[in-house]
C-alpha atoms as a PDB file:
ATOM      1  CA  UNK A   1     225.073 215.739  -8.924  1.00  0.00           C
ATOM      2  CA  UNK A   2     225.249 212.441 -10.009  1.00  0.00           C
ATOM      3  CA  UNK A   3     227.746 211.462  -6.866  1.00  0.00           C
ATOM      4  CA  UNK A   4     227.315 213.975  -3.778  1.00  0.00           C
ATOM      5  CA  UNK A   5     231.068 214.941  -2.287  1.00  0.00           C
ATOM      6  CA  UNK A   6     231.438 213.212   1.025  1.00  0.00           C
ATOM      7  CA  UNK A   7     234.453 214.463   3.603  1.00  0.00           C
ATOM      8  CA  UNK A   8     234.330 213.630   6.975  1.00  0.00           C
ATOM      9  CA  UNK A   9     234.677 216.476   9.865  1.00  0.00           C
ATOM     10  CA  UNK A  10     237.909 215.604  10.579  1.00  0.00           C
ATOM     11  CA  UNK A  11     239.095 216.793   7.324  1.00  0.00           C
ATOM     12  CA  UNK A  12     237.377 219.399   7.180  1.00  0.00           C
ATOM     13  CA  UNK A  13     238.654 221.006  10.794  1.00  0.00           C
ATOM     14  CA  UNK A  14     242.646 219.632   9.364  1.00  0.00           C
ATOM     15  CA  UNK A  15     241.955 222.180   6.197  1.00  0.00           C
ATOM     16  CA  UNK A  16     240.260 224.595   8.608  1.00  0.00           C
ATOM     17  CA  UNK A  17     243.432 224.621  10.845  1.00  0.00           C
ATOM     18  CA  UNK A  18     245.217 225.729   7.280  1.00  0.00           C
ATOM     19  CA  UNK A  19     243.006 228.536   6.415  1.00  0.00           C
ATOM     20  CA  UNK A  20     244.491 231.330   8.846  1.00  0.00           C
ATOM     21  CA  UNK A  21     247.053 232.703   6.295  1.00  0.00           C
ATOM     22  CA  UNK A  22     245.351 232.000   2.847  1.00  0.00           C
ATOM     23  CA  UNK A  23     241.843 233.169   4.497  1.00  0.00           C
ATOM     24  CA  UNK A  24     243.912 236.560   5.417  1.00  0.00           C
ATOM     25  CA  UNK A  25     245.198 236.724   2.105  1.00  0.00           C
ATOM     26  CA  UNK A  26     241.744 236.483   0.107  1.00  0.00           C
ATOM     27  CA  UNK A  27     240.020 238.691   2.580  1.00  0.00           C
ATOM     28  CA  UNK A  28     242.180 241.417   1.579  1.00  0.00           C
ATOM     29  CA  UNK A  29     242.433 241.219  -2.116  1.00  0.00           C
ATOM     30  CA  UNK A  30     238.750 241.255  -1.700  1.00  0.00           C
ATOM     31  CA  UNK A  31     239.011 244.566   0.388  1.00  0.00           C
ATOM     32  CA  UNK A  32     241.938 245.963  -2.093  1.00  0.00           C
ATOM     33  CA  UNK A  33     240.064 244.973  -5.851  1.00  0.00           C
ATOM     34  CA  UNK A  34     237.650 247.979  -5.950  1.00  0.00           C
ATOM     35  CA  UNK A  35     239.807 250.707  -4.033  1.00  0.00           C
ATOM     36  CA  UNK A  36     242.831 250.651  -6.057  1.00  0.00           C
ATOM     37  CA  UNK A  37     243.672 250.448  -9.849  1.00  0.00           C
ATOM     38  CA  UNK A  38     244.698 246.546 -10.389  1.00  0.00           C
ATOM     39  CA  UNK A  39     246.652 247.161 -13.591  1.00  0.00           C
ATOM     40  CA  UNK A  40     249.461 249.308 -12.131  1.00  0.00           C
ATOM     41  CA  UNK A  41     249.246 248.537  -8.195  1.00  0.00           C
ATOM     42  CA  UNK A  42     252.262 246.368  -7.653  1.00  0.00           C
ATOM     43  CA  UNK A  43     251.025 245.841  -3.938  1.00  0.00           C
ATOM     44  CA  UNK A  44     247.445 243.944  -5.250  1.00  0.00           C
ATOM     45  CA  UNK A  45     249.324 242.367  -8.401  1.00  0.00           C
ATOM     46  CA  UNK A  46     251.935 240.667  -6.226  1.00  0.00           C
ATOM     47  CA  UNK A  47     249.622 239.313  -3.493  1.00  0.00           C
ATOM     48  CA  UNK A  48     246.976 238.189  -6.389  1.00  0.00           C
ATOM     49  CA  UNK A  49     249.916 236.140  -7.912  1.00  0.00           C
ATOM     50  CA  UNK A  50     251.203 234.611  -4.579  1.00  0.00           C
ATOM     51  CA  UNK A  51     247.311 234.027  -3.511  1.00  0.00           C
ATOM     52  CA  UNK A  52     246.388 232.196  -6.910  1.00  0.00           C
ATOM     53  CA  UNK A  53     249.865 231.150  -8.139  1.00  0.00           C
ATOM     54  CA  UNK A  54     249.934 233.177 -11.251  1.00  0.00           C
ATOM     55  CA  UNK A  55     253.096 232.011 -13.272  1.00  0.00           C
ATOM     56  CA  UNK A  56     253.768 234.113 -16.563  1.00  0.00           C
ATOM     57  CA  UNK A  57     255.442 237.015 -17.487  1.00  0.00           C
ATOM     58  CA  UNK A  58     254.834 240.455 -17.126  1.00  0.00           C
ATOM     59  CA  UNK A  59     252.992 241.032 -20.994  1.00  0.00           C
ATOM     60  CA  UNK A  60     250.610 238.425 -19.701  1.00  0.00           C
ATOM     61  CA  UNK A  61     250.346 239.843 -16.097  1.00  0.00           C
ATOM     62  CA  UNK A  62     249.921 243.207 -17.770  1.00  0.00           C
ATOM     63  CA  UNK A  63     247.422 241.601 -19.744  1.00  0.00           C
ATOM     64  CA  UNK A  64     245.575 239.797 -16.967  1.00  0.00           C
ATOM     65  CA  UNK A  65     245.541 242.792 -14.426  1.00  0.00           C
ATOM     66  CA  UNK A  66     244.114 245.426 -17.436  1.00  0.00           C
ATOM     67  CA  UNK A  67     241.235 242.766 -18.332  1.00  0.00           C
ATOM     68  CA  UNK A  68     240.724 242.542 -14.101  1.00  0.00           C
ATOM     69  CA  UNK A  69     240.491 246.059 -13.932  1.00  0.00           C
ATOM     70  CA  UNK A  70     238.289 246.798 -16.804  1.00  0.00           C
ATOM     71  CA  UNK A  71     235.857 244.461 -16.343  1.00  0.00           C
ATOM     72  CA  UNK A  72     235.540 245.825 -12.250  1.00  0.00           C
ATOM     73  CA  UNK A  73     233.214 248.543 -14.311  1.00  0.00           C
ATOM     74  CA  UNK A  74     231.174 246.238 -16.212  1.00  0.00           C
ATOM     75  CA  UNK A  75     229.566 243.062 -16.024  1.00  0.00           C
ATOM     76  CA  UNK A  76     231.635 240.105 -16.949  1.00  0.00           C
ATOM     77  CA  UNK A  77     230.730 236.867 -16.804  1.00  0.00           C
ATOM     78  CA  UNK A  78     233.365 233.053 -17.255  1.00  0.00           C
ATOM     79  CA  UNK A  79     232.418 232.619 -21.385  1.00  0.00           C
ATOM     80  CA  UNK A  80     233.435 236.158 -21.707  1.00  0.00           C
ATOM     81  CA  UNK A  81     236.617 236.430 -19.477  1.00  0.00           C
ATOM     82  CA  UNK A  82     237.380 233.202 -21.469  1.00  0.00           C
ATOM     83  CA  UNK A  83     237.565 234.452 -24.674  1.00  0.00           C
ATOM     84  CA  UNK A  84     238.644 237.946 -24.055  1.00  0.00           C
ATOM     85  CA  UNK A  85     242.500 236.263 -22.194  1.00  0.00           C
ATOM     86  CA  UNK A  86     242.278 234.566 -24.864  1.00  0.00           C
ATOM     87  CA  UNK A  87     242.211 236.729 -27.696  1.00  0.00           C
ATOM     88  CA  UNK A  88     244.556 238.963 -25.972  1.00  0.00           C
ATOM     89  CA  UNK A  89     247.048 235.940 -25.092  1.00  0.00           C
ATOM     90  CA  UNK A  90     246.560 233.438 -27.441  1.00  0.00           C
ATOM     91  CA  UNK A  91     245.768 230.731 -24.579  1.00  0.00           C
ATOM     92  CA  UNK A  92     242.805 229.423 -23.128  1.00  0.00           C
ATOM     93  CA  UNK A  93     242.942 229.948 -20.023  1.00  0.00           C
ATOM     94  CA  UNK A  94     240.474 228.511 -17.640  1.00  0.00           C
ATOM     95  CA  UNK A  95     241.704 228.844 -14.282  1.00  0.00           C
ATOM     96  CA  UNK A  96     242.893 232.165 -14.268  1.00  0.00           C
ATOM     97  CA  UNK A  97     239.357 233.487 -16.201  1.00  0.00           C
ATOM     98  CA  UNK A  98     237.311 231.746 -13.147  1.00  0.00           C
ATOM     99  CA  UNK A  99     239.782 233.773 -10.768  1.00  0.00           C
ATOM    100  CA  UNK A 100     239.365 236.951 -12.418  1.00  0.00           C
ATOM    101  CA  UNK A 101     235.329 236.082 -12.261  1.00  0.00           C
ATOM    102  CA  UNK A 102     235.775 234.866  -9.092  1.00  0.00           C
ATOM    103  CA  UNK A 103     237.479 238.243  -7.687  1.00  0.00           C
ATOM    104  CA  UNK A 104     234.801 240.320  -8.896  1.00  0.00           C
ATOM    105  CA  UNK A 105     231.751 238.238  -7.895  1.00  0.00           C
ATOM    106  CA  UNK A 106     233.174 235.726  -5.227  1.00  0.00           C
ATOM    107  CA  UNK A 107     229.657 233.408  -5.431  1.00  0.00           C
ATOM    108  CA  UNK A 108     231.474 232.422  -8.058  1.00  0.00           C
ATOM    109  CA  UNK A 109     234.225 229.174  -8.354  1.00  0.00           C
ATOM    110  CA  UNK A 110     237.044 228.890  -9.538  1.00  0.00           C
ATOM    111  CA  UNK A 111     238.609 226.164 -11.892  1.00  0.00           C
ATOM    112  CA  UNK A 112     241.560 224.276 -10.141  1.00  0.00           C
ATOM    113  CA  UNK A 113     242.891 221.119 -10.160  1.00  0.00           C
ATOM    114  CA  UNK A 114     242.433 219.967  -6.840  1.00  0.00           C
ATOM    115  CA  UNK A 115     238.818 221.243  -6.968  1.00  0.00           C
ATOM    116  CA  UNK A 116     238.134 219.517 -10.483  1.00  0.00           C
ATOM    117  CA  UNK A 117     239.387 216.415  -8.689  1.00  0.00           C
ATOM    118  CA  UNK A 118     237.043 216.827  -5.630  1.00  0.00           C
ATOM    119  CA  UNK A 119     233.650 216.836  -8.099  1.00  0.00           C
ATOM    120  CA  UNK A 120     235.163 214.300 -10.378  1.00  0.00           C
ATOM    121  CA  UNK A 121     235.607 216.989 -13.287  1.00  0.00           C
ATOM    122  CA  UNK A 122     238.518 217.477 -15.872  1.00  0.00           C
ATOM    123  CA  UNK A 123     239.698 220.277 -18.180  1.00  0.00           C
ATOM    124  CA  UNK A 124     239.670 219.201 -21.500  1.00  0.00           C
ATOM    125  CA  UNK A 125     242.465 218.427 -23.345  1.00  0.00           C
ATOM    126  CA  UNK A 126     244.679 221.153 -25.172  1.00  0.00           C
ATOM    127  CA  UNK A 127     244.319 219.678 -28.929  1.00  0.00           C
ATOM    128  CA  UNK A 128     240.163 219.528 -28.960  1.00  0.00           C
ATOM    129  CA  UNK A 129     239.122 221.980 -31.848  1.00  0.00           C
ATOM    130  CA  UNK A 130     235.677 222.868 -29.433  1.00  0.00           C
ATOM    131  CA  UNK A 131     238.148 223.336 -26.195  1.00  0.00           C
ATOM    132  CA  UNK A 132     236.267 226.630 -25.418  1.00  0.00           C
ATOM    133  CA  UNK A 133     233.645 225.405 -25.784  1.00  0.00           C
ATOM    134  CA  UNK A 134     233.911 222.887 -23.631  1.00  0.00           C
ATOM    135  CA  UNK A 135     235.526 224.932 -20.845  1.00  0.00           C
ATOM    136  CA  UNK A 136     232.346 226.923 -20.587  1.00  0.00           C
ATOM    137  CA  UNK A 137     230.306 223.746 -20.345  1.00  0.00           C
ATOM    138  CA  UNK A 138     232.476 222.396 -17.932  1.00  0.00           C
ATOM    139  CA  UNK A 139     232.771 225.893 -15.811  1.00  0.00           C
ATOM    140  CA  UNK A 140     228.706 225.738 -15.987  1.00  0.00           C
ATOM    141  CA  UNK A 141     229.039 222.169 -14.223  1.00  0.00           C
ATOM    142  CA  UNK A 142     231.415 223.127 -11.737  1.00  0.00           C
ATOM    143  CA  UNK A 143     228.962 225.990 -11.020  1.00  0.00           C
ATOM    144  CA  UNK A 144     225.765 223.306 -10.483  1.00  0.00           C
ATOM    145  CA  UNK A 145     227.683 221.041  -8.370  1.00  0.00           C
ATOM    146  CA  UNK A 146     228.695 223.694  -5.801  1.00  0.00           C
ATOM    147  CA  UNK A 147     225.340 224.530  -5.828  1.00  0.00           C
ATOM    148  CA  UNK A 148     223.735 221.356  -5.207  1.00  0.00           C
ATOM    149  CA  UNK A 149     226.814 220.802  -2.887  1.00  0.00           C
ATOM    150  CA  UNK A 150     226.104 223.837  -0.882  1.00  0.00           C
ATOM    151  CA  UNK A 151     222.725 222.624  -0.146  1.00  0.00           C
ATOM    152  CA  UNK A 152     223.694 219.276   1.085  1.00  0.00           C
ATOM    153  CA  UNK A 153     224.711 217.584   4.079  1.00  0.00           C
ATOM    154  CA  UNK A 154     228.263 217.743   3.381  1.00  0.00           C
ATOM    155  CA  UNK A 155     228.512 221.577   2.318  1.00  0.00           C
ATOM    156  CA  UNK A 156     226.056 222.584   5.668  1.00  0.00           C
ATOM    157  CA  UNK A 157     228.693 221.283   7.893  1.00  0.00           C
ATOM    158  CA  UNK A 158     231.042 222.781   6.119  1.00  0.00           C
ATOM    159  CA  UNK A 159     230.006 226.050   6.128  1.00  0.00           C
ATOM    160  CA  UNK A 160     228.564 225.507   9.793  1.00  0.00           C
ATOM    161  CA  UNK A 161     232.525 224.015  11.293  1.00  0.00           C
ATOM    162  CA  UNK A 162     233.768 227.382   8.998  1.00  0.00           C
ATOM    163  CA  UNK A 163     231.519 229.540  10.483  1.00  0.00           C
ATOM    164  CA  UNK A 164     232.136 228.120  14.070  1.00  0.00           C
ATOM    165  CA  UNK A 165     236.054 228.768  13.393  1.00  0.00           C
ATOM    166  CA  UNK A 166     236.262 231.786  11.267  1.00  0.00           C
ATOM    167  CA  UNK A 167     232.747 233.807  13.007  1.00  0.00           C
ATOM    168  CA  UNK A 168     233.570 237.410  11.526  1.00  0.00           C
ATOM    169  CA  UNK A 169     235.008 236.257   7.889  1.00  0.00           C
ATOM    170  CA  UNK A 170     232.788 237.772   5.449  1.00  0.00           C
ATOM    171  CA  UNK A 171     232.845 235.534   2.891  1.00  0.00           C
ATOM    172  CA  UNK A 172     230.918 233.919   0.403  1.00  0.00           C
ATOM    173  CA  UNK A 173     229.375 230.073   0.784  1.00  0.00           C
ATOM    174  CA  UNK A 174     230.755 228.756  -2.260  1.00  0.00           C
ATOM    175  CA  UNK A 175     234.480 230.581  -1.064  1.00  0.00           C
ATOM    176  CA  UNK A 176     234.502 228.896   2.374  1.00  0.00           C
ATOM    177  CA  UNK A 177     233.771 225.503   0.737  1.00  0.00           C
ATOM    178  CA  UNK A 178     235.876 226.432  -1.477  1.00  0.00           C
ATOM    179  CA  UNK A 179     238.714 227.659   0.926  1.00  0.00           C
ATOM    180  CA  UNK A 180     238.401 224.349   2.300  1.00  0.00           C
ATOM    181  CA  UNK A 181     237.788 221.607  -0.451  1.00  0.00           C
ATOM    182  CA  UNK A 182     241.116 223.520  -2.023  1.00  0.00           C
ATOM    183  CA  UNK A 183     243.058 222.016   1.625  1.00  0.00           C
ATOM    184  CA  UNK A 184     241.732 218.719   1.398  1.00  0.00           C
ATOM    185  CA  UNK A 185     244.024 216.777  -1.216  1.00  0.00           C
ATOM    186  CA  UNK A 186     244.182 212.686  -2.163  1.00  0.00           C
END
């Protein structure tokens, strides 16, 4: 990381005090994603969308939750999930192929906005001819800075002030730093 993420423990016990609903939330999609079938539960598809704001009709929804579900029985990794919404959708969709990834293997990020912001990282732009390219890099860079964050200073009291709040919540390092980079907004 060329510049390590600094937040102070007061921000990080403000997001923790934010968590209780949202943390409630993820915990049981993660429960929910391998007992029930994602494409047609209406339950799991409407908490997913609430959870990770998922705006767009129902052909892409139907899209999106068939893809989730399918790929629950095989391997999947971002570069794939990538390309596959977007040969089925026409779009390139970053954010919601690192939440499908993310679902399925939560040591795994996901792409937002407010996260990008936190590691100094943008999407590319929409007209660049090697977008998807680019995506994957940038997904792959997103992936080394958590991990060099999660070994740091910063991310140990992080994940020890989460811990020390949330005891039972079985869930991943990167998705409590996650949980609470995601609350902490300029």
């Amino acid at each position: 990381m060329n510049s390590m993420l600094i937040v102070r423990p007061d921000e990080i016990q403000t997001a923790l005090s934010k968590l209780d609903s949202g943390l409630d939330r993820y915990l049981w999609l993660q429960r929910r994603v391998r007992l029930c079938d994602v494409s047609t539960n209406v339950e799991f598809q409407r908490c997913f969308s609430g959870f990770y704001k998922v705006r767009r009709n129902s052909q892409w929804r139907s899209v999106y939750f068939g893809l989730l579900e399918s790929s629950k029985t095989k391997r999947i990794e971002f570069p794939e999930a990538l390309t596959e919404i977007n040969r089925r959708t026409g779009r390139i969709e970053a954010s919601f192929a690192s939440k499908l990834i993310a679902t399925l293997d939560p040591a795994k990020p996901v792409i937002d906005k407010f996260i990008l912001e936190h590691f100094e990282l943008r999407l590319p732009g929409w007209g660049l001819p090697d977008r998807e390219a680019k995506t994957i890099s940038l997904y792959s860079n997103l992936c080394d800075k958590y991990s060099a964050l999660i070994q740091s200073p910063t991310g140990r009291m992080i994940l020890e002030l989460f811990d020390s709040r949330y005891p039972c919540a079985a869930v991943t390092e990167l998705k409590k730093i996650d949980l609470v980079l995601w609350q902490i907004r300029s």
